[in-house]
C-alpha atoms as a PDB file:
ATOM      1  CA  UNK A   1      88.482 129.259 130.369  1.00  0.00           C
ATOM      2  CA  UNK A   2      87.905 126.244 128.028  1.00  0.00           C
ATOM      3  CA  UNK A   3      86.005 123.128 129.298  1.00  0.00           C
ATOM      4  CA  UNK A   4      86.068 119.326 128.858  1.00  0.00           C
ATOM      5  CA  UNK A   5      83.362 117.149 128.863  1.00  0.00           C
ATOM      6  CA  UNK A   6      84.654 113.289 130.522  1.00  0.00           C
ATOM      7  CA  UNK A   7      82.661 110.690 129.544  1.00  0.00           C
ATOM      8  CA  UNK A   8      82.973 107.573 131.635  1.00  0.00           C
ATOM      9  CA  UNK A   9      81.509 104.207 131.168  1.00  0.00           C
ATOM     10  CA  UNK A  10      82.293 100.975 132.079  1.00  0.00           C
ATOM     11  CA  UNK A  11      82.626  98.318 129.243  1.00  0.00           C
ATOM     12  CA  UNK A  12      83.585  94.595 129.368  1.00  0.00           C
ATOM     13  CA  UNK A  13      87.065  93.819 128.580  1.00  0.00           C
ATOM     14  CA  UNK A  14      86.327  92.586 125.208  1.00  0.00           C
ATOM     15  CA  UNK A  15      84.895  95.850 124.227  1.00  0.00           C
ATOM     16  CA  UNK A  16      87.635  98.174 125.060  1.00  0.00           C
ATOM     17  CA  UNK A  17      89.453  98.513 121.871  1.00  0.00           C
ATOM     18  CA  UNK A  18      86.295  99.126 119.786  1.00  0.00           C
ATOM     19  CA  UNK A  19      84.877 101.164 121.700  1.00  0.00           C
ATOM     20  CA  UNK A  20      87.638 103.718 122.881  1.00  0.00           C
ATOM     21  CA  UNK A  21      88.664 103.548 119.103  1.00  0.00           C
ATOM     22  CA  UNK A  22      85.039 104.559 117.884  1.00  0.00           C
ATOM     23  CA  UNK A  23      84.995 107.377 121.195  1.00  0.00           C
ATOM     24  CA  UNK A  24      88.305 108.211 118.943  1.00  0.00           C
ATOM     25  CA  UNK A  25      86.843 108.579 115.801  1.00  0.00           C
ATOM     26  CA  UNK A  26      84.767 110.915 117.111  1.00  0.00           C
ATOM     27  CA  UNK A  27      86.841 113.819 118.482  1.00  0.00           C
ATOM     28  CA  UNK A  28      87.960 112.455 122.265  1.00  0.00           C
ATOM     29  CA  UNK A  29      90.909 114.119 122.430  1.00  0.00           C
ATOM     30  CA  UNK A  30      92.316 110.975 125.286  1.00  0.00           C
ATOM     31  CA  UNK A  31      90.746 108.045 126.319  1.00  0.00           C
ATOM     32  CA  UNK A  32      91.836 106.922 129.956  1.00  0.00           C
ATOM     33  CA  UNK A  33      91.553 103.141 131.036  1.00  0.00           C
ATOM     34  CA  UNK A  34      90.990 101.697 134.486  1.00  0.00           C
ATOM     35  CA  UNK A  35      90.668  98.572 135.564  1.00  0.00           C
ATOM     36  CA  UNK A  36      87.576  97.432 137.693  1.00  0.00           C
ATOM     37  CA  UNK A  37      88.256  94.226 138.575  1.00  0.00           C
ATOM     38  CA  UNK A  38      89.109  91.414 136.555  1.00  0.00           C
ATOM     39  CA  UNK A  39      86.909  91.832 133.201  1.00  0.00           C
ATOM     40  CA  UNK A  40      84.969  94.832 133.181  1.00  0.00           C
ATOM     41  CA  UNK A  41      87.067  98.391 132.371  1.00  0.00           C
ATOM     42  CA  UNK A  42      86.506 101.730 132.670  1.00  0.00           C
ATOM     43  CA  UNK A  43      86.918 103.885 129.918  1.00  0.00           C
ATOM     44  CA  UNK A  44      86.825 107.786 130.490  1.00  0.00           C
ATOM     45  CA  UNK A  45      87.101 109.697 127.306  1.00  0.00           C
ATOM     46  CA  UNK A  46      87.783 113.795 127.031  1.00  0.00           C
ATOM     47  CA  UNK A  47      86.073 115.959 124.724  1.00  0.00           C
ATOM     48  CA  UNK A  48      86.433 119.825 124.418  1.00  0.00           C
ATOM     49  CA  UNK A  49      83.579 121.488 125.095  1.00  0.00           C
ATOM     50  CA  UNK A  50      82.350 123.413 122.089  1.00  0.00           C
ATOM     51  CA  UNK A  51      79.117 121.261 120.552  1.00  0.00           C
ATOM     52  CA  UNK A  52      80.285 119.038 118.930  1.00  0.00           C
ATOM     53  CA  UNK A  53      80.356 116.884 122.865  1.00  0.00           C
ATOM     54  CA  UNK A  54      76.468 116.886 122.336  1.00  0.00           C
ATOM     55  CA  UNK A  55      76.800 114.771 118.846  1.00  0.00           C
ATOM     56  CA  UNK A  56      79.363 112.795 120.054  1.00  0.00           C
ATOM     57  CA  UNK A  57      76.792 111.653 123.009  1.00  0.00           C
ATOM     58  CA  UNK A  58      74.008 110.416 120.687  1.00  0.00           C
ATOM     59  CA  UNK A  59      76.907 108.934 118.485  1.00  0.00           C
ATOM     60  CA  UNK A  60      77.933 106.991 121.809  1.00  0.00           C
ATOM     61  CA  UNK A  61      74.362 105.919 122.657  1.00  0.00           C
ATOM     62  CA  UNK A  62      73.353 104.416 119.194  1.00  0.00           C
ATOM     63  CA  UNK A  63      76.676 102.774 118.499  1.00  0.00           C
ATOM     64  CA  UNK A  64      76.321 100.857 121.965  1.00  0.00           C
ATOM     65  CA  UNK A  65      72.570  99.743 121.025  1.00  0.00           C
ATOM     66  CA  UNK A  66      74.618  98.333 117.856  1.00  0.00           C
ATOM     67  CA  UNK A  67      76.605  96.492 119.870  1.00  0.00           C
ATOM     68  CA  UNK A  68      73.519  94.979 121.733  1.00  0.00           C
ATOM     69  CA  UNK A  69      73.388  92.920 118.138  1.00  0.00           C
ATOM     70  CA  UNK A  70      76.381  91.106 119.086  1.00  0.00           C
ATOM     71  CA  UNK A  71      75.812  90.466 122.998  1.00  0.00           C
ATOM     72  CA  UNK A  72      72.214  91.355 124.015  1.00  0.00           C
ATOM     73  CA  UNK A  73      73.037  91.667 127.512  1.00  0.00           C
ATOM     74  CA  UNK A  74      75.939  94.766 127.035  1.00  0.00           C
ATOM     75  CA  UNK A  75      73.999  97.752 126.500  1.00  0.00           C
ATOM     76  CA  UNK A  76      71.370  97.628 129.660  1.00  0.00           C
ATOM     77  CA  UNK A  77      74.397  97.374 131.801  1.00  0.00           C
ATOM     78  CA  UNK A  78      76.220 100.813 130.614  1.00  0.00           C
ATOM     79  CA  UNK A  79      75.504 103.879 131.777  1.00  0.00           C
ATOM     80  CA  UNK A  80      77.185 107.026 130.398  1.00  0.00           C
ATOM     81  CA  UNK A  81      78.150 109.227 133.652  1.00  0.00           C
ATOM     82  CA  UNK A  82      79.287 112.698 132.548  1.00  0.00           C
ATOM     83  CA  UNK A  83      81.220 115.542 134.048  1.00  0.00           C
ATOM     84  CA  UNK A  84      82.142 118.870 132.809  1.00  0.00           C
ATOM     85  CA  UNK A  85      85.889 119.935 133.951  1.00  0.00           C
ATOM     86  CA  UNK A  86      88.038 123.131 133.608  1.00  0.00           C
ATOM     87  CA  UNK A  87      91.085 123.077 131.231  1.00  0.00           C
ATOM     88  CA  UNK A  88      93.573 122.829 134.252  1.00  0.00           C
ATOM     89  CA  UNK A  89      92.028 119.514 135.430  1.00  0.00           C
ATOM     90  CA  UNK A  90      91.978 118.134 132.477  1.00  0.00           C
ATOM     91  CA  UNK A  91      95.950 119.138 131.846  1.00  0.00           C
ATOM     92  CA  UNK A  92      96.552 117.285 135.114  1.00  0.00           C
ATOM     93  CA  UNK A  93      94.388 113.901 133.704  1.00  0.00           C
ATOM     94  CA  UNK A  94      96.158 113.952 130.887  1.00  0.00           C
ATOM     95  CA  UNK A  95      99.881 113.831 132.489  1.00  0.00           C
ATOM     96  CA  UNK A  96      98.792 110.863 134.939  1.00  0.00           C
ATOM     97  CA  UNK A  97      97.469 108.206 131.998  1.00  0.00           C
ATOM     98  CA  UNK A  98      99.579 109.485 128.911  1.00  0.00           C
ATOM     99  CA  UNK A  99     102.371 107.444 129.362  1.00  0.00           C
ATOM    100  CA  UNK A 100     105.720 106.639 127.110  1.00  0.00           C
ATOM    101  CA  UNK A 101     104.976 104.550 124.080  1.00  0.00           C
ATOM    102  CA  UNK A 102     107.348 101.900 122.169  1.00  0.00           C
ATOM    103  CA  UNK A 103     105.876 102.154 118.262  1.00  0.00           C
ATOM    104  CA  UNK A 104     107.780 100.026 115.480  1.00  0.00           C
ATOM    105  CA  UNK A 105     111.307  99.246 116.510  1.00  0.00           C
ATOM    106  CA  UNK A 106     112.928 102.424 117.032  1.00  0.00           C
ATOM    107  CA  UNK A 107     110.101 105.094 117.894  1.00  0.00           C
ATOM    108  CA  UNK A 108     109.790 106.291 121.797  1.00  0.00           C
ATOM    109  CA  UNK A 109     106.673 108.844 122.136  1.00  0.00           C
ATOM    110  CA  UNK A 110     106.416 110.335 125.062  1.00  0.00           C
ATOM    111  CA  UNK A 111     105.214 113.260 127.201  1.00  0.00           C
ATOM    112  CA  UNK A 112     107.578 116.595 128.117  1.00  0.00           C
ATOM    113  CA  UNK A 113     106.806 115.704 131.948  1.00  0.00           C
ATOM    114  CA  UNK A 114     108.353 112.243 131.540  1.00  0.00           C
ATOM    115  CA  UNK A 115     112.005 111.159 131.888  1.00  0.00           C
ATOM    116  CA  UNK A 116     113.259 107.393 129.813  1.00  0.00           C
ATOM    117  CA  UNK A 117     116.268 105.997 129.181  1.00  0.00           C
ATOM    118  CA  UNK A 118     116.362 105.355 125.555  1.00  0.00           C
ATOM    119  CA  UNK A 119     118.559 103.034 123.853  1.00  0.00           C
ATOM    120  CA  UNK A 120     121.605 103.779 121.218  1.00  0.00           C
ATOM    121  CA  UNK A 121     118.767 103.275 118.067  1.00  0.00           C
ATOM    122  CA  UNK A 122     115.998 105.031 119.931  1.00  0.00           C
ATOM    123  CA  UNK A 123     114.113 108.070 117.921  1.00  0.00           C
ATOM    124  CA  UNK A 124     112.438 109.950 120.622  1.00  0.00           C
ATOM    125  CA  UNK A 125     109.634 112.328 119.881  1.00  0.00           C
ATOM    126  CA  UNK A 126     107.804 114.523 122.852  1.00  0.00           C
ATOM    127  CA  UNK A 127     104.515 114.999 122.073  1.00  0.00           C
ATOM    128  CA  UNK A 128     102.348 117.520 124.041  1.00  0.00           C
ATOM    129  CA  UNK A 129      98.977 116.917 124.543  1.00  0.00           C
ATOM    130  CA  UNK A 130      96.393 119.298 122.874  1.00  0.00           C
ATOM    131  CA  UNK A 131      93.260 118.877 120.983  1.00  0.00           C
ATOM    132  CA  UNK A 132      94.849 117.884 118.204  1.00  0.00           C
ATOM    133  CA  UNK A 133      94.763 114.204 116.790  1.00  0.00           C
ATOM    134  CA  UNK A 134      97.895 111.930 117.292  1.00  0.00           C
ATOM    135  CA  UNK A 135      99.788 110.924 120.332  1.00  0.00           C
ATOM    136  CA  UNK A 136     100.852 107.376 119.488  1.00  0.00           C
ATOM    137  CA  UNK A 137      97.130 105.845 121.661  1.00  0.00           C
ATOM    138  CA  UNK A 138      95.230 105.324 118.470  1.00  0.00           C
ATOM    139  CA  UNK A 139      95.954 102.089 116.346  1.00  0.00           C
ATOM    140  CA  UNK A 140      95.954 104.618 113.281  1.00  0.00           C
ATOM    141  CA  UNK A 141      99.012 106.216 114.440  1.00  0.00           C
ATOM    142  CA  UNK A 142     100.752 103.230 115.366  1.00  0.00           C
ATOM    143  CA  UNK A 143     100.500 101.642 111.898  1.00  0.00           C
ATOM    144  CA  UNK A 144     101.320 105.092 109.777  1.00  0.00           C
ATOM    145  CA  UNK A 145     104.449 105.105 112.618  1.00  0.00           C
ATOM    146  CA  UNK A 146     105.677 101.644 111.536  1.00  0.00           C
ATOM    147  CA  UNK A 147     105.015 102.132 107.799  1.00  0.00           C
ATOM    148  CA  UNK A 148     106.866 104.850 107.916  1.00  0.00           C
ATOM    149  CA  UNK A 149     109.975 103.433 109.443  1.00  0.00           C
ATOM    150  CA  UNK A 150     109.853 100.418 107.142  1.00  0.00           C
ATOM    151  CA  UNK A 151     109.794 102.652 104.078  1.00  0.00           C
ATOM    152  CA  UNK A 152     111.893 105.569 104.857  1.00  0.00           C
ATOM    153  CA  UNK A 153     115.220 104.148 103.988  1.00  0.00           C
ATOM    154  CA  UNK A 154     117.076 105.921 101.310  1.00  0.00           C
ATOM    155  CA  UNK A 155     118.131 109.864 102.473  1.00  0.00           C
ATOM    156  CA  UNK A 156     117.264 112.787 101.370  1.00  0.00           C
ATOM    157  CA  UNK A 157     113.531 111.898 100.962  1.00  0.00           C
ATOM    158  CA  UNK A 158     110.688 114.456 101.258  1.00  0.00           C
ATOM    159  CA  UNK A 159     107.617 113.732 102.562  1.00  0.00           C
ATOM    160  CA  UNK A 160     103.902 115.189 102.905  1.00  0.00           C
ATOM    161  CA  UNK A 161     101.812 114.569 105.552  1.00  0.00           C
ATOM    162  CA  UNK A 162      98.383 115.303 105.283  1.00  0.00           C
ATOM    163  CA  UNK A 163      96.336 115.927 107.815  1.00  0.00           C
ATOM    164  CA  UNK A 164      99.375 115.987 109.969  1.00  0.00           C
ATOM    165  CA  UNK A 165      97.002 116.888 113.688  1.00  0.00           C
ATOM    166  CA  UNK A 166      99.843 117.066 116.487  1.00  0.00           C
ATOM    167  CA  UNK A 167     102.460 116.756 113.915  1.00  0.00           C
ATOM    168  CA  UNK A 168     103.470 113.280 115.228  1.00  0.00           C
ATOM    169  CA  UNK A 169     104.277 111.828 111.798  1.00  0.00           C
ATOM    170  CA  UNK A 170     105.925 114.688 110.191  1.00  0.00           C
ATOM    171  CA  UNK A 171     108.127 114.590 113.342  1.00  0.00           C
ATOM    172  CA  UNK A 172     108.935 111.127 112.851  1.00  0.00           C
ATOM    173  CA  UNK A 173     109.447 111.616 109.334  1.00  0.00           C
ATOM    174  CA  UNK A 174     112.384 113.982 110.287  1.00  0.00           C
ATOM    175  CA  UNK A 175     113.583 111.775 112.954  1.00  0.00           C
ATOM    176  CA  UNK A 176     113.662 109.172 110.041  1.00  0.00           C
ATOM    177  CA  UNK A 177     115.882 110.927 108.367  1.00  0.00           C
ATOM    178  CA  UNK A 178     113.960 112.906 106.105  1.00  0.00           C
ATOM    179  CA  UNK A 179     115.262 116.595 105.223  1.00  0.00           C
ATOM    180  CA  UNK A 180     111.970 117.918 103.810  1.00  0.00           C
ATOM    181  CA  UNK A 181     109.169 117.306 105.190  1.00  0.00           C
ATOM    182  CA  UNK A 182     105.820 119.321 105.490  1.00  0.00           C
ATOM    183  CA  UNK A 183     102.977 118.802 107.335  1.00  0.00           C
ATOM    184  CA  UNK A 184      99.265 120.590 106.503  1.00  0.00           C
ATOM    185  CA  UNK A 185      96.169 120.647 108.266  1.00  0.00           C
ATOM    186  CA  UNK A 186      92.963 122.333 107.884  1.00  0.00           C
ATOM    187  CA  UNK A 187      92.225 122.942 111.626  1.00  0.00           C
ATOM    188  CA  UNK A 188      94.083 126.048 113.137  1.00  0.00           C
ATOM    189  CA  UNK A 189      94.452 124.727 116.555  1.00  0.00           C
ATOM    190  CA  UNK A 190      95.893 121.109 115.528  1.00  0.00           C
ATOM    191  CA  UNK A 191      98.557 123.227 113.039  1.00  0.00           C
ATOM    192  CA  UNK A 192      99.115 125.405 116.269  1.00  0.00           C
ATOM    193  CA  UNK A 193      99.776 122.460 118.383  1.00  0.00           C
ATOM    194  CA  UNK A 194     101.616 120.646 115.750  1.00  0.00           C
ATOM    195  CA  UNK A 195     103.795 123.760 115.403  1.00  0.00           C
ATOM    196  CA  UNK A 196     104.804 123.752 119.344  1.00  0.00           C
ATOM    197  CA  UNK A 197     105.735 119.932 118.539  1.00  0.00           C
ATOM    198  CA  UNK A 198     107.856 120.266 115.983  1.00  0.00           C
ATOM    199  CA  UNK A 199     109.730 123.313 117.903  1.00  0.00           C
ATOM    200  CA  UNK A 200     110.215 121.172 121.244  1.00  0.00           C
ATOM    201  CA  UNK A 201     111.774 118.183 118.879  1.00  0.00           C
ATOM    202  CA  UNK A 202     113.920 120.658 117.491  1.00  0.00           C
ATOM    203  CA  UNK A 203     113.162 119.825 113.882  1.00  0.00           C
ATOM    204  CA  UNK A 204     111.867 123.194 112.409  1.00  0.00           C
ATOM    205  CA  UNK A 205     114.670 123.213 110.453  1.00  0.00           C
ATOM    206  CA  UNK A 206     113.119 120.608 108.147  1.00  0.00           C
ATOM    207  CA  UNK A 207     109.828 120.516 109.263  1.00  0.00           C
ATOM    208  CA  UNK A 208     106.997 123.248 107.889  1.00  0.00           C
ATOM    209  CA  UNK A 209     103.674 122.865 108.798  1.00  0.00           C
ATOM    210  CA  UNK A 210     100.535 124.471 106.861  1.00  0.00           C
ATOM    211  CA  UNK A 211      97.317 125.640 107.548  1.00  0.00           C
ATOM    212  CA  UNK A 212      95.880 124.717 104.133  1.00  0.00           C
ATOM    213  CA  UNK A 213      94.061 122.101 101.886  1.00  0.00           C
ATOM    214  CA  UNK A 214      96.408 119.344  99.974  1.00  0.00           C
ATOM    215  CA  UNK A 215      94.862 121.246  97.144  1.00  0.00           C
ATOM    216  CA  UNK A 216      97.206 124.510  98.051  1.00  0.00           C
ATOM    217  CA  UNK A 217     100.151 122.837  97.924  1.00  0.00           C
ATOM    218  CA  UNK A 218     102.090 122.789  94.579  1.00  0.00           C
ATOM    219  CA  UNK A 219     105.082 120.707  95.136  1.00  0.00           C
ATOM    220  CA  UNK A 220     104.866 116.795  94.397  1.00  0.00           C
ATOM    221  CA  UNK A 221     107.102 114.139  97.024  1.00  0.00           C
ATOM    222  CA  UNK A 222     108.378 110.981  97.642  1.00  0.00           C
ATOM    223  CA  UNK A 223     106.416 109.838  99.980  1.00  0.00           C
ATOM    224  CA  UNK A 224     103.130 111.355 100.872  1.00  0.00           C
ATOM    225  CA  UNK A 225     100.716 109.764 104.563  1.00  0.00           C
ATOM    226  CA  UNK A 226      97.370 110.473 104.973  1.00  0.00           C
ATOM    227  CA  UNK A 227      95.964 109.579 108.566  1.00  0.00           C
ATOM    228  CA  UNK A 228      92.380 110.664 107.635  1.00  0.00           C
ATOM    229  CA  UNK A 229      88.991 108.206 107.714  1.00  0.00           C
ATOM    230  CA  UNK A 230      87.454 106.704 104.564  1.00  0.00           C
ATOM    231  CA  UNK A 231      85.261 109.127 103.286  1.00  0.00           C
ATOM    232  CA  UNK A 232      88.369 111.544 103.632  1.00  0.00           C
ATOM    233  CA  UNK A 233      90.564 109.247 101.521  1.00  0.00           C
ATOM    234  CA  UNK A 234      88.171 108.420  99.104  1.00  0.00           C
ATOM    235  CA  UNK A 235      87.453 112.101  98.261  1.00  0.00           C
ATOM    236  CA  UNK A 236      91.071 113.427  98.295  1.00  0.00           C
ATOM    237  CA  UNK A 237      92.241 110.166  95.798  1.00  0.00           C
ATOM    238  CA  UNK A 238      93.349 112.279  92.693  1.00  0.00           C
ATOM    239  CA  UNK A 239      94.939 115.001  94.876  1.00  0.00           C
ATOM    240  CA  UNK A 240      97.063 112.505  96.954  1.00  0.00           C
ATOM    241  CA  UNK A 241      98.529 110.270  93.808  1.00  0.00           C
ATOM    242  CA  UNK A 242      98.673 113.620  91.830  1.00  0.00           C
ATOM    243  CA  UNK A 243     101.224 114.662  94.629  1.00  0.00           C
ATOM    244  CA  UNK A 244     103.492 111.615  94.255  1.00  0.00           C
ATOM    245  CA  UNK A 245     107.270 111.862  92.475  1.00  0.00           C
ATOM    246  CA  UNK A 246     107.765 109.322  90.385  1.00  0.00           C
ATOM    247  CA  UNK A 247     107.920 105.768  91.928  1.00  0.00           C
ATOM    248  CA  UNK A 248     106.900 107.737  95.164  1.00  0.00           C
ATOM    249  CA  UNK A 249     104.911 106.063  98.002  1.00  0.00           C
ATOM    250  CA  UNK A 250     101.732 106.747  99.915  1.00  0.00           C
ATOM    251  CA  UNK A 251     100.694 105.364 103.174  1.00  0.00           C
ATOM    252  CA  UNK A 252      96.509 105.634 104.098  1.00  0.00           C
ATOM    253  CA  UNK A 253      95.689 105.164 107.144  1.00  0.00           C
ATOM    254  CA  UNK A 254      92.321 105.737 109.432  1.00  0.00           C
ATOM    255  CA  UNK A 255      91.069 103.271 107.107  1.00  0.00           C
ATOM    256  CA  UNK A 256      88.657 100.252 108.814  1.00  0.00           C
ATOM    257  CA  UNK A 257      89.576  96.406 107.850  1.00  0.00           C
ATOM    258  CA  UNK A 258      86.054  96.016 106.510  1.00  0.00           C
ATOM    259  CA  UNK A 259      86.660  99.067 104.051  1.00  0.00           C
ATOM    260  CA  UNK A 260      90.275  98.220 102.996  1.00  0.00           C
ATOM    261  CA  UNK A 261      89.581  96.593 100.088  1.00  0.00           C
ATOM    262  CA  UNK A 262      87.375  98.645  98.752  1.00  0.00           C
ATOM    263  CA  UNK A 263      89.292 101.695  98.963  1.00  0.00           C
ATOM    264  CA  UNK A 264      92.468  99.569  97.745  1.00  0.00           C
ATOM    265  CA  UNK A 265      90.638  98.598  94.992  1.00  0.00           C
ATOM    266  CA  UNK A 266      89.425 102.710  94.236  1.00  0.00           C
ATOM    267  CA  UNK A 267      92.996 103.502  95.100  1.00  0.00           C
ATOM    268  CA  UNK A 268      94.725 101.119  92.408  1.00  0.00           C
ATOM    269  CA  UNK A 269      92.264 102.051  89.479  1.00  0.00           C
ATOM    270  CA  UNK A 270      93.661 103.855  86.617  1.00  0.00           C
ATOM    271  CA  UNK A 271      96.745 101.821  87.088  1.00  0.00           C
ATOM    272  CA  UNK A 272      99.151 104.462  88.276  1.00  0.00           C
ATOM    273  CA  UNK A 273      99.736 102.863  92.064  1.00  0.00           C
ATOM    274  CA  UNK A 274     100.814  99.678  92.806  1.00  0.00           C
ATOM    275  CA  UNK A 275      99.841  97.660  95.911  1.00  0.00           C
ATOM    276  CA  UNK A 276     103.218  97.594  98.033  1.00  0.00           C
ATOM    277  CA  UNK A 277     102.137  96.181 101.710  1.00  0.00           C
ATOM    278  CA  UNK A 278      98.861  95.773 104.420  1.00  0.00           C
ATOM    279  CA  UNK A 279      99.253  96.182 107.675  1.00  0.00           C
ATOM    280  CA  UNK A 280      96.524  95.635 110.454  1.00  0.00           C
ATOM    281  CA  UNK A 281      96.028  96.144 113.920  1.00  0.00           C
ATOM    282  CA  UNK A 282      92.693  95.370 115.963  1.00  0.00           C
ATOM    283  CA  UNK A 283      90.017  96.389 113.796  1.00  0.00           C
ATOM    284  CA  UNK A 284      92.294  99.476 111.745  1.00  0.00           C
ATOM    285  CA  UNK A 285      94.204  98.595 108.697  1.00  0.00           C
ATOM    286  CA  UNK A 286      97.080 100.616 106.515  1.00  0.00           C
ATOM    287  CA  UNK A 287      97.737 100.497 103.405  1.00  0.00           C
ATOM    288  CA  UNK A 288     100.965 101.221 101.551  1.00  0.00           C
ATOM    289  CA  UNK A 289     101.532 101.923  97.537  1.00  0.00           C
ATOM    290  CA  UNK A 290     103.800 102.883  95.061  1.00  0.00           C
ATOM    291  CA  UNK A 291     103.866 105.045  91.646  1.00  0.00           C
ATOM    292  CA  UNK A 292     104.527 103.015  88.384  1.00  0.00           C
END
């Protein structure tokens, strides 16, 4: 049987966001929030237990001696507890702080265990929890969500999403009224997971998703999303304008406000994108473009 390693620390209020956001970045699967009191919170984060827990660890431990640069008293008054729990116990932490999520205007995510009533414009999607990136927590998701619906107007569209995780935005894609849509990912377990999403929102019929590399697809679309990290989106530039239709649009998210305009600025050389719209939330930015 699988395990999870819970980290658990205690962080003042101010330093939720970045911190659950950087615990994120670096492969928690959920981050759980508790209050202690007024100020301080607890954050517990989940990570599967398979090595890469260890790295994540030392990650943790550096990045909150960085943070001792911006209030010297934080980091002598955190200590990391750990516990190691079977994949049943985690399953049952998961259902009690994974909660139903309002994104955008119209997007409800929520968990199969969870009954809502939704409203006449509502587009549900029931995501499952897994290892795989994207249940609606993370800022990242959030912004590609709301791009999405501000874009996805006109019908038929297709759309790719790369590095699609749990599927989340390919889902949403469809529930925006998108007919083709395909999703790739280059982990086996997050197109696994992905797959079971897309079946229980009962869009396979215009939903595919790929184990493979954007490089192995040979189709180009109208709008392509990329929910990666810089380095990611930097590297897979010529690939992910190269798979635009004409006057299609790509959305980049996973991108940090301080590295925005650099990668805007790598993104709009050549001259074959134009610079459509920003969005920002906390510390995470989005950007949107559009083919000449």
């Amino acid at each position: 049987m699988k395990r999870w390693l819970v980290l658990s620390l205690v962080v003042p209020g101010e330093f939720t966001e970045p911190v659950s956001n950087f615990l994120m970045e670096r492969g928690a699967t959920g981050i759980e929030e508790v209050e202690e009191g007024f100020g301080p919170v607890r954050l517990k984060a989940y990570f599967l237990q398979d090595g890469g827990e260890r790295k994540a660890l030392r990650s943790l431990r550096r990045y909150l001696k960085s943070l001792a640069k911006i209030d010297p008293g934080l980091v002598p008054t955190i200590d990391i507890e750990t516990a190691s729990i079977p994949e049943q116990d985690w399953g049952e932490n998961w259902k009690r702080f994974f909660k139903p999520l309002r994104i955008g205007s119209r997007f409800i995510v929520k968990p199969p265990w969870t009954g809502i009533r939704l409203k006449k414009e509502d587009l549900p999607i029931e995501i499952t929890p897994g290892m795989a990136f994207g249940t609606g927590n993370h800022a990242t998701t959030r912004l590609c969500m709301e791009s999405l619906e501000k874009t996805l107007k006109k019908k038929p569209l297709s759309v790719l999403d790369v590095g699609t995780g749990s599927g989340i935005l390919a889902i949403a894609a469809s529930r925006l009224g998108a007919e083709d849509v395909v999703g790739i990912d280059i982990d086996a377990m997050a197109v696994e997971i992905a797959r079971e999403n897309v079946h229980r929102n009962k869009v396979s019929e215009n939903v595919r998703i790929r184990k493979a590399r954007i490089g192995d697809v040979r189709k180009t679309f109208d709008l392509v999303v990329a929910n990666l990290d810089f380095k990611s989106l930097k590297k897979a530039r010529i690939p992910l304008i190269r798979h635009l239709k004409r006057q299609g649009v790509l959305i980049l998210s996973g991108i940090l406000a301080e590295e925005e305009e650099m990668l805007c600025q790598l993104y709009l050389k050549g001259g074959n994108l134009r610079r459509l719209e920003t969005i920002r939330e906390g510390e995470w930015a989005c950007l949107t473009f559009q083919e000449r």
